[in-house]
N, C-alpha and C. Protein backbone atom coordinates (compact mmCIF):
# COMPACT_ATOMS: atom_id res chain seq x y z
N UNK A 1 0.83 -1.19 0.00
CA UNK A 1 0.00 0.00 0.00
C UNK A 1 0.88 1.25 0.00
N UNK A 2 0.36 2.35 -0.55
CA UNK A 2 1.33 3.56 -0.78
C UNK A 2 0.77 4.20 0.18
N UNK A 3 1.63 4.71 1.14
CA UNK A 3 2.04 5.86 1.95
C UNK A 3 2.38 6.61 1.54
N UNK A 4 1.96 8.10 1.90
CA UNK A 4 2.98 9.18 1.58
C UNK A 4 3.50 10.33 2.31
N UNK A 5 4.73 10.54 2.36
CA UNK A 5 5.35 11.21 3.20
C UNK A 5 4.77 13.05 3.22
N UNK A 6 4.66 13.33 4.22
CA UNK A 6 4.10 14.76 4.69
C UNK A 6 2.85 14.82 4.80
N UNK A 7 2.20 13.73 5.02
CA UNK A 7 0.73 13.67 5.15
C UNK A 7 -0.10 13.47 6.59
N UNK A 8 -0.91 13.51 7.24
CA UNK A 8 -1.43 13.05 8.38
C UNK A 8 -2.16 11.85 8.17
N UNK A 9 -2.61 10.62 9.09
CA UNK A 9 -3.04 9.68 9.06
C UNK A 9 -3.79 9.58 9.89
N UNK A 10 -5.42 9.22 10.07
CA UNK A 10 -6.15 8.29 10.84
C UNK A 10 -6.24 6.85 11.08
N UNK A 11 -6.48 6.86 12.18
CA UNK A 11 -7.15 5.33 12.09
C UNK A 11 -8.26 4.56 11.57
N UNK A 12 -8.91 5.66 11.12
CA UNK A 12 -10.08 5.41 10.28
C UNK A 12 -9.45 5.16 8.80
N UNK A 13 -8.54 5.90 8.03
CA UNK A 13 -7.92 5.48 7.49
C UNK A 13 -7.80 6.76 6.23
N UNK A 14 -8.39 7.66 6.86
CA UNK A 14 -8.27 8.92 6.38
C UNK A 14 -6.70 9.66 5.90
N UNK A 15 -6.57 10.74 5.02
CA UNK A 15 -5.72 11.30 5.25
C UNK A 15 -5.95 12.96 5.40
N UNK A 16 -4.96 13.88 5.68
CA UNK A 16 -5.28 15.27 5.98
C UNK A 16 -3.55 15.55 5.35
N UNK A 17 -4.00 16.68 4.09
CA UNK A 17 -2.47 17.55 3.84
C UNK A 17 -2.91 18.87 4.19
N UNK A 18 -1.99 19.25 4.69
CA UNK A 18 -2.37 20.87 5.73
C UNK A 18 -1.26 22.16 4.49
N UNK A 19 -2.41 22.91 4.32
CA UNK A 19 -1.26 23.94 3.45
C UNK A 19 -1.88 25.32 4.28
N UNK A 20 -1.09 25.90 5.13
CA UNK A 20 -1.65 26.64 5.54
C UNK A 20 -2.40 26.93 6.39
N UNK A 21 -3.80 27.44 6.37
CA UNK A 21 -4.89 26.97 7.59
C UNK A 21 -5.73 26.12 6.91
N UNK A 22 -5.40 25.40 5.89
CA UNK A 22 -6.47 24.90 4.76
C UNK A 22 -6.29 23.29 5.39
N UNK A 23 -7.17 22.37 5.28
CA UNK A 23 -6.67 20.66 5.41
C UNK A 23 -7.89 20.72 4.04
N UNK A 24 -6.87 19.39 3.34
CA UNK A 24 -7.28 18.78 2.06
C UNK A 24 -7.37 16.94 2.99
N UNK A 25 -8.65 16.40 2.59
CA UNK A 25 -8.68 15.10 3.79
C UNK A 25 -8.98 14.32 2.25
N UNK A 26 -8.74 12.93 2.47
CA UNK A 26 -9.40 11.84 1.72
C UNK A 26 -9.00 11.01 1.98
N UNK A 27 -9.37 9.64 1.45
CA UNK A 27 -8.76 8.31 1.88
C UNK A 27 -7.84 7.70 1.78
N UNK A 28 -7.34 6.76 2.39
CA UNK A 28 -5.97 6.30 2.04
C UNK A 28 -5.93 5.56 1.00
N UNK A 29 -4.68 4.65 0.06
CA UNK A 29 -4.81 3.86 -0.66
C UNK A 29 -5.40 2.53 0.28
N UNK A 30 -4.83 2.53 1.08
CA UNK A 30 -5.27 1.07 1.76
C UNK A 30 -6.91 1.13 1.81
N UNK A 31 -7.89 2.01 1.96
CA UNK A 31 -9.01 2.02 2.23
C UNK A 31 -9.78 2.02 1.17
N UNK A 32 -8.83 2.53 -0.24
CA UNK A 32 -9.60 2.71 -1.39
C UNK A 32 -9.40 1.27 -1.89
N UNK A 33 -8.48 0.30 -1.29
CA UNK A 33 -8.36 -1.19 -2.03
C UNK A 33 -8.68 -2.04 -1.13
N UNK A 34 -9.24 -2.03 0.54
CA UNK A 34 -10.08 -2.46 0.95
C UNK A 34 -11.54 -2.46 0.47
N UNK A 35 -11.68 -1.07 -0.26
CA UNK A 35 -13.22 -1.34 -0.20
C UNK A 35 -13.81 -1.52 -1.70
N UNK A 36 -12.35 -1.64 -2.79
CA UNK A 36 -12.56 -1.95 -4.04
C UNK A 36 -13.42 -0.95 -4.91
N UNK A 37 -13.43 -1.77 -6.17
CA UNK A 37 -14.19 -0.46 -6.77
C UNK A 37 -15.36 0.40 -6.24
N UNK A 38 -14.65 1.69 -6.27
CA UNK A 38 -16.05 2.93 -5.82
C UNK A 38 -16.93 3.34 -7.13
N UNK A 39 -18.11 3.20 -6.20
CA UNK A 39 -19.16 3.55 -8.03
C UNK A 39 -19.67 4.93 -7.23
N UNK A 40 -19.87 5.34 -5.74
CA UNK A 40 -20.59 6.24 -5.59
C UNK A 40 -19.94 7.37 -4.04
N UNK A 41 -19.56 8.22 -4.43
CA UNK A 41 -19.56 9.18 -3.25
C UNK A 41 -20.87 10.40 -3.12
N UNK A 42 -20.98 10.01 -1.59
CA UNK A 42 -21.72 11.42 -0.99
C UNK A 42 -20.66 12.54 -0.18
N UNK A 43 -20.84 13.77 -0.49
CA UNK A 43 -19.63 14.75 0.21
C UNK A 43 -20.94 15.60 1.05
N UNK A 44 -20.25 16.20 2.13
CA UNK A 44 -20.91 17.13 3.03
C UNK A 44 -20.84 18.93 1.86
N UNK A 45 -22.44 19.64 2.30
CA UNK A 45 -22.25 20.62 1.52
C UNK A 45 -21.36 21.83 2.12
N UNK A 46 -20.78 22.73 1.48
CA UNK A 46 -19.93 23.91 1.70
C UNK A 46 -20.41 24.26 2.85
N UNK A 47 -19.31 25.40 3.68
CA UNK A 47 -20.32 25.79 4.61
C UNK A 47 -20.02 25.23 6.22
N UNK A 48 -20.13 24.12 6.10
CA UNK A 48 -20.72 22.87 7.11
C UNK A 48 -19.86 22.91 8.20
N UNK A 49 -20.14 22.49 9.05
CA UNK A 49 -18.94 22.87 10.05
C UNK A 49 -18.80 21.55 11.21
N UNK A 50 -17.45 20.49 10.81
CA UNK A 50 -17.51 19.51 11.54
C UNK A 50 -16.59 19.40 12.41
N UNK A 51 -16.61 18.81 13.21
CA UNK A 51 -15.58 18.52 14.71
C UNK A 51 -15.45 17.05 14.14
N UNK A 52 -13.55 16.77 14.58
CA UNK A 52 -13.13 15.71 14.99
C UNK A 52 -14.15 14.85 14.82
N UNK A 53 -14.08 13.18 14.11
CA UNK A 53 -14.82 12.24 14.49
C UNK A 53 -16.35 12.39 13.60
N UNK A 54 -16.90 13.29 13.22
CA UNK A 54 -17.65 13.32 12.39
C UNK A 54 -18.16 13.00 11.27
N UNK A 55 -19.10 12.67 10.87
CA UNK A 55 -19.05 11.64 9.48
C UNK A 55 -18.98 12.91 8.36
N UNK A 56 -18.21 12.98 7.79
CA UNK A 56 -17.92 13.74 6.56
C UNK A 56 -18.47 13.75 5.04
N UNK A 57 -18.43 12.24 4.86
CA UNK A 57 -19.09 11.71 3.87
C UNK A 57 -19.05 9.89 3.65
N UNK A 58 -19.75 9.55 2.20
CA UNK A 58 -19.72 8.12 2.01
C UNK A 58 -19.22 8.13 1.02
N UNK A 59 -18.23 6.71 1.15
CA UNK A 59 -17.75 6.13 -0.12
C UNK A 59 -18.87 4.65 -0.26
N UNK A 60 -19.41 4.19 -1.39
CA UNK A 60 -19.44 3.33 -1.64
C UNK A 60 -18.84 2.35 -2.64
N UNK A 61 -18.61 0.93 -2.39
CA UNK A 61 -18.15 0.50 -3.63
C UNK A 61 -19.27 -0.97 -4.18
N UNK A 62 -18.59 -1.89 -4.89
CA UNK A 62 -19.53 -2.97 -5.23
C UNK A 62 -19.51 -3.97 -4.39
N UNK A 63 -18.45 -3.64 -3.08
CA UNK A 63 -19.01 -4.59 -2.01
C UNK A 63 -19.46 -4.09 -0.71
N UNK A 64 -19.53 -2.67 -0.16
CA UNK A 64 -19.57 -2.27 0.61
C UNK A 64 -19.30 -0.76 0.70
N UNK A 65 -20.51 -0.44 1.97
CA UNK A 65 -20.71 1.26 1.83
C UNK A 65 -19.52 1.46 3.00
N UNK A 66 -19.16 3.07 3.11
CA UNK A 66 -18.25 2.97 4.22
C UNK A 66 -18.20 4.72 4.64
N UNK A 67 -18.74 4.94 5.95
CA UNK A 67 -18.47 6.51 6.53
C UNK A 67 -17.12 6.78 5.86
N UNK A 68 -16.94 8.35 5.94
CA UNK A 68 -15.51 9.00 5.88
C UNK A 68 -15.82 9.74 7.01
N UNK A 69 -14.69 9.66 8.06
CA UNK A 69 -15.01 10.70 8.64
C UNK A 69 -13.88 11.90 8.81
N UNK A 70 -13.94 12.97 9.45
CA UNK A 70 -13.03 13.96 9.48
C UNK A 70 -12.23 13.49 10.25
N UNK A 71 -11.03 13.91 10.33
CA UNK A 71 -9.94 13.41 11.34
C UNK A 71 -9.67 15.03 12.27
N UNK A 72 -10.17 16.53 11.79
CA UNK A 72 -9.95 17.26 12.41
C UNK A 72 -11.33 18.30 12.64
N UNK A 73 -11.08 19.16 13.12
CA UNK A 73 -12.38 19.89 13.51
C UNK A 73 -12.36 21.18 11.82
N UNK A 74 -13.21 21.61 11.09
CA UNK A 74 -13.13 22.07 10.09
C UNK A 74 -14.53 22.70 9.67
N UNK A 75 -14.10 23.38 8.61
CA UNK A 75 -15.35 24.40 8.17
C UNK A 75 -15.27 24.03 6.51
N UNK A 76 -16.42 23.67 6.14
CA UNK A 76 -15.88 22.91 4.67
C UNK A 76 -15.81 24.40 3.27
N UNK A 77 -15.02 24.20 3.08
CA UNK A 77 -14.91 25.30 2.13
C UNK A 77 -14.67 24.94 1.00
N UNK A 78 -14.54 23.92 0.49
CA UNK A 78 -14.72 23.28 -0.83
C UNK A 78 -15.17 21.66 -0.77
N UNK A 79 -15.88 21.25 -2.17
CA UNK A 79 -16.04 19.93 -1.98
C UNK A 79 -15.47 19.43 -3.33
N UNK A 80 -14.57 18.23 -3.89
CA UNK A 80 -14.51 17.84 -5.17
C UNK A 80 -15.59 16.70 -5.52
N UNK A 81 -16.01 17.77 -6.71
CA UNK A 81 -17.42 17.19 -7.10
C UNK A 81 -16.56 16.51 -8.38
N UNK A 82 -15.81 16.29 -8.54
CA UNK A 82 -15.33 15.53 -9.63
C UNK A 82 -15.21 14.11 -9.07
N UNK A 83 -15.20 13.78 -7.90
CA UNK A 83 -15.66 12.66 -7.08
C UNK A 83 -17.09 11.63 -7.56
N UNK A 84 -17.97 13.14 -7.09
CA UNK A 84 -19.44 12.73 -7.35
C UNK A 84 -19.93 12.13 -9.08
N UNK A 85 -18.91 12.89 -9.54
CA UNK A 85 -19.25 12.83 -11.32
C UNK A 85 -18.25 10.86 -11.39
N UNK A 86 -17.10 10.94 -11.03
CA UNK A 86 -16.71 9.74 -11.45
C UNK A 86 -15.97 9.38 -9.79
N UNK A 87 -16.47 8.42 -9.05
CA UNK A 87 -16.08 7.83 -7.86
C UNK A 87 -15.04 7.20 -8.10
N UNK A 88 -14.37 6.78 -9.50
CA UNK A 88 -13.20 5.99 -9.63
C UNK A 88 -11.94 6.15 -9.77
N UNK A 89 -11.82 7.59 -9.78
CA UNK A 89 -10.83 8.41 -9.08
C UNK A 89 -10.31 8.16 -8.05
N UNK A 90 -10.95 8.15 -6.92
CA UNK A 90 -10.30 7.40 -5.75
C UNK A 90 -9.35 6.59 -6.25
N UNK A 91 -10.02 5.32 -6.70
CA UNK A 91 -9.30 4.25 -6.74
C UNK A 91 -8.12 4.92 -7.61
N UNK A 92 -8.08 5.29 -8.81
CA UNK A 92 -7.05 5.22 -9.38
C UNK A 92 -5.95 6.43 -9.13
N UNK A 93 -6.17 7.22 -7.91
CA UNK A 93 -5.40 8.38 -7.16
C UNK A 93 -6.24 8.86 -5.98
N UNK A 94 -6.08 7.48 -4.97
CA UNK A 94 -6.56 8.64 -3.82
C UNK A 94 -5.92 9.47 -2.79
N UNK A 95 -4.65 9.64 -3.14
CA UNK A 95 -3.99 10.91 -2.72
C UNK A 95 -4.16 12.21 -3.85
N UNK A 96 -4.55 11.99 -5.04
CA UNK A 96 -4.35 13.60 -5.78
C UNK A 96 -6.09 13.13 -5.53
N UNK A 97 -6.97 13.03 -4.93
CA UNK A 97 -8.52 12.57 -4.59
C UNK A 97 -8.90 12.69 -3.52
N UNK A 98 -8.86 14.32 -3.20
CA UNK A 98 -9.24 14.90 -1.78
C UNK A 98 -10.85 14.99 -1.79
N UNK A 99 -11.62 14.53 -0.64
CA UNK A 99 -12.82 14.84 -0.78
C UNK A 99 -13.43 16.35 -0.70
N UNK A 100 -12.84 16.70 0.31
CA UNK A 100 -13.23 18.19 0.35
C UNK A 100 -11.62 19.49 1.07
N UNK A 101 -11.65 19.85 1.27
CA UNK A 101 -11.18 21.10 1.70
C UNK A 101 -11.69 21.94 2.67
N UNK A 102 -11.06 21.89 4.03
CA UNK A 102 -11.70 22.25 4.88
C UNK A 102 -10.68 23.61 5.40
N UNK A 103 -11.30 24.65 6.12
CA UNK A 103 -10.24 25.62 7.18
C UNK A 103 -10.19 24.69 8.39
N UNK A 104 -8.93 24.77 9.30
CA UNK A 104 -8.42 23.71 9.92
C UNK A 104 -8.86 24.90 10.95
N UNK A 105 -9.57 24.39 12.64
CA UNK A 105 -10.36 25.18 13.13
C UNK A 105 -8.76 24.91 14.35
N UNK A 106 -8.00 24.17 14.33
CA UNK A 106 -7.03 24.04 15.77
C UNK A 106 -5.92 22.80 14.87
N UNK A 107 -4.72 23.72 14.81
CA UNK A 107 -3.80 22.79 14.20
C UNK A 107 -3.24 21.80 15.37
N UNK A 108 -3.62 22.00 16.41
CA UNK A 108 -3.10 20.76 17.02
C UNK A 108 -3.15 19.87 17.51
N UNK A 109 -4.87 19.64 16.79
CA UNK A 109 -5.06 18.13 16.64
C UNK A 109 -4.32 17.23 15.69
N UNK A 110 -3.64 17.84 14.90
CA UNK A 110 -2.76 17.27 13.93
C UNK A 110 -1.73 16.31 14.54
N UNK A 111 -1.18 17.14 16.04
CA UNK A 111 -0.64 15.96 16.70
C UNK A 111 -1.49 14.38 16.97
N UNK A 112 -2.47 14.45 16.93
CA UNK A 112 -2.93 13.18 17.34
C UNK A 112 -3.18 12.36 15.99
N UNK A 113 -2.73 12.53 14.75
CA UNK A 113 -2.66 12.00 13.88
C UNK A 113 -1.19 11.09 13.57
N UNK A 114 -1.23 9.84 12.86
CA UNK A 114 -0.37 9.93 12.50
C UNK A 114 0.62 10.25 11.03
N UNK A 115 1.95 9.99 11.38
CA UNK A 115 2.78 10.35 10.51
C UNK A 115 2.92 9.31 9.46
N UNK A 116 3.82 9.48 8.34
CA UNK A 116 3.84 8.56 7.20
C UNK A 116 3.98 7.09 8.15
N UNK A 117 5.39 6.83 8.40
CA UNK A 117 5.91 6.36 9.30
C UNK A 117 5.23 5.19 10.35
N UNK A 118 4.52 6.27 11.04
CA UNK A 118 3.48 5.85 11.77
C UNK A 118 2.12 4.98 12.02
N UNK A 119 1.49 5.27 10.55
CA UNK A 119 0.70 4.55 9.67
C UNK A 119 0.92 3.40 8.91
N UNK A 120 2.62 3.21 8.33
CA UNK A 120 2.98 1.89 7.83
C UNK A 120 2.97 1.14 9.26
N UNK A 121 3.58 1.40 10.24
CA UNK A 121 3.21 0.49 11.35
C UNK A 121 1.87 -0.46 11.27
N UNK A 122 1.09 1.05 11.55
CA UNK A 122 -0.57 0.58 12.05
C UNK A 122 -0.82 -0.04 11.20
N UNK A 123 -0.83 -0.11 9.52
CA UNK A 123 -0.96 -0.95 8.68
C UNK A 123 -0.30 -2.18 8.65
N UNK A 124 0.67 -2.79 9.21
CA UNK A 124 1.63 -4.33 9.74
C UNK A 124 0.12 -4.49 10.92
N UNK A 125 -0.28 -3.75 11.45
CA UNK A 125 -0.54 -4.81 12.97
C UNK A 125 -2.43 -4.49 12.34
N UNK A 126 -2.56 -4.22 11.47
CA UNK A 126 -3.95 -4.60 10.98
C UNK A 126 -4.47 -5.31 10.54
């Protein structure tokens, strides 16, 4: 599974790239080839304003639906609807396959994420 370096990691299996006060979140590769081909995403609308732990949106694929949730507290300020138009994006880049774009409301929950590093671990003991 591809990791990538400078990124944040959940255990959910999320990721978060921080540019700024901005977080760009989406799924990992491991989650996009756990859950196999995606035919359908739902994204939260603009606007929206989620805390930590929150369901963000759905991926579905042809074997199974699956929450996304946020890994940080955020205000959604963009969504990629190029998602909604073709879900198979994910699969075939879900690192350049951010679901949305959020303002990051407290960068230091970022500590409780993990690092590239960190995540190849959690991925061995999964």
């Amino acid at each position: 599974m591809e990791v990538l370096e400078g990124l944040y990691y959940s255990k959910d299996h999320e990721w978060v790239k921080v540019e700024g006060d901005k977080a760009y979140i989406g799924i990992t590769d491991y989650a996009q080839h756990s859950l196999g081909n995606i035919v359908y995403v739902e994204l939260p609308e603009v606007g929206a304003e989620l805390s930590a732990g929150d369901v963000l949106g759905v991926v579905e694929s042809v074997k199974a639906a699956s929450d996304v949730y946020t890994p940080v507290d955020i205000k959604v300020l963009e969504v990629n609807n190029s998602l909604v138009e073709d879900p198979s994006l994910i699969n075939n880049d879900p690192y350049g396959s951010w679901m949305v774009i959020g303002e990051l409301k407290d960068k230091s929950q970022l500590d409780k994420l993990m690092k590239a590093d960190e995540y190849r671990k959690f991925l061995e003991e999964e």
